[in-house]
C-alpha atoms as a PDB file:
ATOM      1  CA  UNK A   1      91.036  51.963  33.225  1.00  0.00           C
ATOM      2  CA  UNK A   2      89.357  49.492  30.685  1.00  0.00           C
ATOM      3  CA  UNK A   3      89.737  50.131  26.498  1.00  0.00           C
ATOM      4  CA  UNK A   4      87.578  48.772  24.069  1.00  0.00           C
ATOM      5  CA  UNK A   5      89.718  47.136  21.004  1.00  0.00           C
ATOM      6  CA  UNK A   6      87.650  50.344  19.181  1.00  0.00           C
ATOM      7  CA  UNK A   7      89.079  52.597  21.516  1.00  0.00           C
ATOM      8  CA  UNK A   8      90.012  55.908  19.347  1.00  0.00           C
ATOM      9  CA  UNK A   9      91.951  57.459  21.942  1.00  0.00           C
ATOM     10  CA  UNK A  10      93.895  55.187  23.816  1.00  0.00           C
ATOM     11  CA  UNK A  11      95.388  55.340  27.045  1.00  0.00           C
ATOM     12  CA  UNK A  12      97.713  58.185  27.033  1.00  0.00           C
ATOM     13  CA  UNK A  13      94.626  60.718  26.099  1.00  0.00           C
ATOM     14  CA  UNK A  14      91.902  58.935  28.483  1.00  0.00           C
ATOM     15  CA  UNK A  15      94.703  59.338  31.082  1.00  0.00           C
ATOM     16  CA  UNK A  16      95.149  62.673  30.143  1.00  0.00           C
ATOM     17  CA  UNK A  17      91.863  63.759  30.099  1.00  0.00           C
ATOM     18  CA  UNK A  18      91.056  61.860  33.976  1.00  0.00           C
ATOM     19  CA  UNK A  19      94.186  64.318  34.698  1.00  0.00           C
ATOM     20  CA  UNK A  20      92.767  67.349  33.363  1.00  0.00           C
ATOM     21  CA  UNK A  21      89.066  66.546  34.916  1.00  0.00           C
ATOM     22  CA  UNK A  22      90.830  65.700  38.387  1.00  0.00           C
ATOM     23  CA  UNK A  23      92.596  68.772  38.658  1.00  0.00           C
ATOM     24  CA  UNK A  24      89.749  71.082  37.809  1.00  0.00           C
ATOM     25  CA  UNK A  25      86.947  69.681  39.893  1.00  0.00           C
ATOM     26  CA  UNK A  26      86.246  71.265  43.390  1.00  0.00           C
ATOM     27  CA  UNK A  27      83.346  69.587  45.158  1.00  0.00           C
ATOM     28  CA  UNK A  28      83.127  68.553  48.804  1.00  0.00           C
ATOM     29  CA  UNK A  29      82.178  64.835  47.788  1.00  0.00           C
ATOM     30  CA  UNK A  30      85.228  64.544  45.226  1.00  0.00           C
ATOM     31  CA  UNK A  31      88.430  63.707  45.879  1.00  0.00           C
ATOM     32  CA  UNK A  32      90.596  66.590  46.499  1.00  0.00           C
ATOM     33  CA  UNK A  33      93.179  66.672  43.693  1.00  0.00           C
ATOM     34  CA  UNK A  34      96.423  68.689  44.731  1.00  0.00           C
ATOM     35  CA  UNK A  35      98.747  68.053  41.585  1.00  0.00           C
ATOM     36  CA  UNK A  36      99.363  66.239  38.524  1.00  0.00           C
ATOM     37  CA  UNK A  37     102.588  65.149  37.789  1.00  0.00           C
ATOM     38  CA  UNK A  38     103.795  64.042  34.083  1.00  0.00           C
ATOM     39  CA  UNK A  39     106.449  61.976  32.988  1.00  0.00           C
ATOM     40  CA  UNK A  40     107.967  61.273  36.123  1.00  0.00           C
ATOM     41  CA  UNK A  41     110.838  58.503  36.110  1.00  0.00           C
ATOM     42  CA  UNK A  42     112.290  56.312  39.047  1.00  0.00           C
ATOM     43  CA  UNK A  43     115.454  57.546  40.165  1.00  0.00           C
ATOM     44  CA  UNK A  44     118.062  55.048  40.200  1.00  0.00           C
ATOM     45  CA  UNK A  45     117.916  53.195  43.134  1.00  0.00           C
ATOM     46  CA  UNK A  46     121.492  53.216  45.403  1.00  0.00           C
ATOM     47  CA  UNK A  47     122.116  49.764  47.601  1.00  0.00           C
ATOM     48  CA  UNK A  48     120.169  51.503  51.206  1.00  0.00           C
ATOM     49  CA  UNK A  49     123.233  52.174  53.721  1.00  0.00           C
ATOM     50  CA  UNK A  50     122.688  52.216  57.193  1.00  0.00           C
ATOM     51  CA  UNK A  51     124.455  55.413  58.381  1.00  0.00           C
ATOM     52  CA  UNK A  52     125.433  54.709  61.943  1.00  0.00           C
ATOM     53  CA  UNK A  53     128.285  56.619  64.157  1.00  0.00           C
ATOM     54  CA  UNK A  54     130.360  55.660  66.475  1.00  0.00           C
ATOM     55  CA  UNK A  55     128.864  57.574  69.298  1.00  0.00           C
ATOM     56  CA  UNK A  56     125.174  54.768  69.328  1.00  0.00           C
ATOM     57  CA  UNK A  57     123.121  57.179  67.229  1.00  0.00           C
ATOM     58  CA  UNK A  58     121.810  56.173  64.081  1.00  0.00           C
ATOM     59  CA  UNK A  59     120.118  57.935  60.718  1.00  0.00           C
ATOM     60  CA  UNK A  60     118.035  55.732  59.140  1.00  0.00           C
ATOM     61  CA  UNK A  61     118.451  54.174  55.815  1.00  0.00           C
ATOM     62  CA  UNK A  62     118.131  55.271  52.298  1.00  0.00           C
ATOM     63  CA  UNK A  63     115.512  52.752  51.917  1.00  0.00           C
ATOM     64  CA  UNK A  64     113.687  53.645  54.645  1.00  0.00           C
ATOM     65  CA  UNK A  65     113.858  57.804  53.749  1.00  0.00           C
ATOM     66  CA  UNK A  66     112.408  57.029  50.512  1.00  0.00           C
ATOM     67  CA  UNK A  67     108.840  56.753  51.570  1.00  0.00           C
ATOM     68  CA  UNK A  68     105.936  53.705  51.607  1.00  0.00           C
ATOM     69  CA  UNK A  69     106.558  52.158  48.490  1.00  0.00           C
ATOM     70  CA  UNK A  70     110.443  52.499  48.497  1.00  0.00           C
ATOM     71  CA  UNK A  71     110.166  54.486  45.085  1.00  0.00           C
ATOM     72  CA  UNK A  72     111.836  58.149  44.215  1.00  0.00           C
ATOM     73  CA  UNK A  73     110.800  59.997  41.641  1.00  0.00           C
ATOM     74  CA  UNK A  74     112.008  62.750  39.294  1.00  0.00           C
ATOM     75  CA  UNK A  75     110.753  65.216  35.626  1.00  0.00           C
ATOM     76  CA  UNK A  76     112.041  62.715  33.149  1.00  0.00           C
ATOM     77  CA  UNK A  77     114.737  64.264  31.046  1.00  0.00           C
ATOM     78  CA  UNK A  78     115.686  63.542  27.636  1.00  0.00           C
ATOM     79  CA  UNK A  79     118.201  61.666  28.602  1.00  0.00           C
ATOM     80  CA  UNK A  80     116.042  59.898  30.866  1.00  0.00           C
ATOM     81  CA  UNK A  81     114.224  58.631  27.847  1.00  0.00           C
ATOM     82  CA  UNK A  82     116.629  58.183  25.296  1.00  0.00           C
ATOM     83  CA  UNK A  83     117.938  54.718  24.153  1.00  0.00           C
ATOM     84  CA  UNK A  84     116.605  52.881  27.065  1.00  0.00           C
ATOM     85  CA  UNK A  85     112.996  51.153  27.746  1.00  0.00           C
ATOM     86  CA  UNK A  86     112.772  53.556  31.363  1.00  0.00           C
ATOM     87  CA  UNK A  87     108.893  54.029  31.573  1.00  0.00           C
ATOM     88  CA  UNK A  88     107.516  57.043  32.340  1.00  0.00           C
ATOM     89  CA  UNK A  89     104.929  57.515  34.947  1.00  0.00           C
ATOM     90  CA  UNK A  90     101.992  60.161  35.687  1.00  0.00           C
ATOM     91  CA  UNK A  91     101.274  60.584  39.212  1.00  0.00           C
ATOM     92  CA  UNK A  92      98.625  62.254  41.051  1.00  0.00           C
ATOM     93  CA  UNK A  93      98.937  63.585  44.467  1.00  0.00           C
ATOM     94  CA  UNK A  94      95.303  63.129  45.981  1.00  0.00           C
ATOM     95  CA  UNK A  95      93.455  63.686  49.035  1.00  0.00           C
ATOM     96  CA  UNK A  96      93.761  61.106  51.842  1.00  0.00           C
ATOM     97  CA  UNK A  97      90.631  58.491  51.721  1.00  0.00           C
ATOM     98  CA  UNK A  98      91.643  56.653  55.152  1.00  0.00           C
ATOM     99  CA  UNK A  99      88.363  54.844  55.149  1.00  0.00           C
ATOM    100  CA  UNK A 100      88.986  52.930  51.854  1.00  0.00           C
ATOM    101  CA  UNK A 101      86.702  52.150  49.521  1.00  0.00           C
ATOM    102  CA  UNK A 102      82.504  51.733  49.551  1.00  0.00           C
ATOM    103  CA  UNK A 103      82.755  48.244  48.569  1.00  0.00           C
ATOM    104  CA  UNK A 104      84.848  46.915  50.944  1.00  0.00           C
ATOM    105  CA  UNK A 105      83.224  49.012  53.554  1.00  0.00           C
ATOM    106  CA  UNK A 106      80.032  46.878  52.507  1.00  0.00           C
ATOM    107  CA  UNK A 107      81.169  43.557  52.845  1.00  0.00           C
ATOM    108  CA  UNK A 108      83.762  44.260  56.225  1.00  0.00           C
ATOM    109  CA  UNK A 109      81.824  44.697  59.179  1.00  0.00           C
ATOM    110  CA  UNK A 110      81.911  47.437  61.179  1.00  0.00           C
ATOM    111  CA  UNK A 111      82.035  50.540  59.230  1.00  0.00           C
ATOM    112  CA  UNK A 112      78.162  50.104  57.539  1.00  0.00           C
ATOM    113  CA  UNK A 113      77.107  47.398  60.078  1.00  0.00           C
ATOM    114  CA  UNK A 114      77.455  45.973  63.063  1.00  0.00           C
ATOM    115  CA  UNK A 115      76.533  42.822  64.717  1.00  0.00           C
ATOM    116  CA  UNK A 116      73.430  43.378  67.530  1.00  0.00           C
ATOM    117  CA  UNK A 117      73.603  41.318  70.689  1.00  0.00           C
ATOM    118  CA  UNK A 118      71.227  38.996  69.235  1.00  0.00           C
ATOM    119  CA  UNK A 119      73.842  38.142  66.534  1.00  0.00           C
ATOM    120  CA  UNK A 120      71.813  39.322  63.619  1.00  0.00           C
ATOM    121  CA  UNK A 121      73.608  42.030  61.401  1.00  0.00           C
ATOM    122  CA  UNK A 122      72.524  45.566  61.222  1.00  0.00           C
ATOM    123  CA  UNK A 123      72.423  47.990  58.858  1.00  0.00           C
ATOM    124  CA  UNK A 124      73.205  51.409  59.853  1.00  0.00           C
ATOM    125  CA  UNK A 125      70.448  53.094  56.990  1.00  0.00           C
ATOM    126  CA  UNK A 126      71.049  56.320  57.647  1.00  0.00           C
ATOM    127  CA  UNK A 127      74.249  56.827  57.368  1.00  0.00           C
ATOM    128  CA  UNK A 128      74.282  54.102  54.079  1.00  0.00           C
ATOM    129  CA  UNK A 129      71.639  57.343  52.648  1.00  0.00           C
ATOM    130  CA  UNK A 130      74.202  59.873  53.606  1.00  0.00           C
ATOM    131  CA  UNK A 131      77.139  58.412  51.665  1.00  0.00           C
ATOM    132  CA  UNK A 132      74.552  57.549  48.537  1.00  0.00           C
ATOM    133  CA  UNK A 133      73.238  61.112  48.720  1.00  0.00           C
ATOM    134  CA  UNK A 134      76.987  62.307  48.674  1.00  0.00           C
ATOM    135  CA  UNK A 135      77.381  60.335  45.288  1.00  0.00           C
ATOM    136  CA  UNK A 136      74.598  61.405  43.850  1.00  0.00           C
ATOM    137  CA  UNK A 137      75.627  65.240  44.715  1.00  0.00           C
ATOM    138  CA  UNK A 138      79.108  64.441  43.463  1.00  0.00           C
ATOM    139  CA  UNK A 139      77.563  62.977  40.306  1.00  0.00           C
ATOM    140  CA  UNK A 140      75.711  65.895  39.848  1.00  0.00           C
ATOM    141  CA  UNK A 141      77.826  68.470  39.906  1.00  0.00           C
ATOM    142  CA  UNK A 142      80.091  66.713  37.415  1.00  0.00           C
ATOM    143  CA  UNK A 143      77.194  66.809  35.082  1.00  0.00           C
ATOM    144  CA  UNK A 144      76.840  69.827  35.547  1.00  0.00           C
ATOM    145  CA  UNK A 145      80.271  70.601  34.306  1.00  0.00           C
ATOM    146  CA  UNK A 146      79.592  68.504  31.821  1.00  0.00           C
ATOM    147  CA  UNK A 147      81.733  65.507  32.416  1.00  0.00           C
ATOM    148  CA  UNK A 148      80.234  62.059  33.056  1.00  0.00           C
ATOM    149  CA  UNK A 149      81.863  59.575  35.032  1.00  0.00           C
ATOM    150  CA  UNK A 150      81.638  56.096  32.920  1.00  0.00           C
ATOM    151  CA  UNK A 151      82.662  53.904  35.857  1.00  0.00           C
ATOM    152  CA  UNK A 152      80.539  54.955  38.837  1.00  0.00           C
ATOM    153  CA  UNK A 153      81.042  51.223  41.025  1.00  0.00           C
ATOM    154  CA  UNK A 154      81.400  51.122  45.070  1.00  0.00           C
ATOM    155  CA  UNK A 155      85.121  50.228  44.325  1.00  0.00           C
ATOM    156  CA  UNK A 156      85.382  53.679  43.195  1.00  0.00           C
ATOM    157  CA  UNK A 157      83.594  55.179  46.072  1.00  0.00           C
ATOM    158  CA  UNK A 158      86.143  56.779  48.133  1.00  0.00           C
ATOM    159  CA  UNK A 159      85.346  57.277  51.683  1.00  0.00           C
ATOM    160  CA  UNK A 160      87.499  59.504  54.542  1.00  0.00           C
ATOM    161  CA  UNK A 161      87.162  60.226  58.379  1.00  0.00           C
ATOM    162  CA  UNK A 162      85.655  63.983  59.092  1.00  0.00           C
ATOM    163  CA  UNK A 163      84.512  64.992  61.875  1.00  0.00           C
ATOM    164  CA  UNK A 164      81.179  66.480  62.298  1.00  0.00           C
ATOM    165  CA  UNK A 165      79.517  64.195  60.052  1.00  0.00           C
ATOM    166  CA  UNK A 166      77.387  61.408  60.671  1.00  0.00           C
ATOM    167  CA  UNK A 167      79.745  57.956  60.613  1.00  0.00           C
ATOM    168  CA  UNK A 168      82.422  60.293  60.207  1.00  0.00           C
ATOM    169  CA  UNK A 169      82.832  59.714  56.789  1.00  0.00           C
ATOM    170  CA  UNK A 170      81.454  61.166  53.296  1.00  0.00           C
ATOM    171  CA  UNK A 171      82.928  60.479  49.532  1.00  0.00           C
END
């Protein structure tokens, strides 16, 4: 999120409102948000141990149980905060977007285009209408609830696999 040097509100509100917007808007071409979490801190992190017994099984690691990005999280407590520089985080748990992001669907073939036997690339029109009609509806119905975007950019353009749609995919 980019703030001006004139910025009033500063980070902490903008993120707060984004928070607030996210977890009120229900559209089919908007990401699904399914919680906001505030002030979340890293738990401390333990060395991993590899838990193995005698008889060849083995559990896997602490590292390993703690997810993608190795990271556990927990409500901050005062204590948590007090006399130390531990950052707290806010977190958003968000629908799945397994197709990435319109902008890199643009330049990676594949997804938009394809390559004919001639070698020349192709457009796929159609279905490049149904995603920009899908922003445009999602863009409208935030108006309508009277919120406007300020950073509409195909980097921002989240696209997911569904079936029964054309490419498979809408925002």
């Amino acid at each position: 999120m980019r703030v001006s040097p004139d910025d009033k509100l500063g980070i902490p509100a903008k993120s707060a409102m984004e928070m607030a917007a996210l977890s009120t808007l229900r559209h089919p071409n908007i990401v699904t948000c399914y919680a906001c979490l505030t002030d979340m801190v890293p738990e401390q992190r333990q060395p991993a141990l590899d838990v193995s017994s005698s008889s060849g099984s083995s559990s896997s690691s602490l590292s390993q149980q703690q997810g993608l990005l190795g990271i556990r999280f927990h409500p901050a407590a005062e204590s948590d905060l007090a006399g130390s520089a531990t950052d707290s985080f806010n977190i958003l748990v968000m629908e799945r977007c397994d197709r990435g992001n319109l902008a890199d669907a643009v330049c990676a073939e594949g997804l938009l285009h394809r390559r004919g036997p001639d070698g020349v690339l192709r457009v796929s029109m159609g279905l490049l209408y149904t995603v920009l009609l899908d922003v445009a509806a999602a863009l409208r119905y935030m108006h309508s609830m009277r919120l406007v975007h300020l950073d509409v950019k195909a980097s921002n353009v989240l696209l997911q696999t569904t079936a029964g749609r054309p490419g498979g995919f809408p925002v």
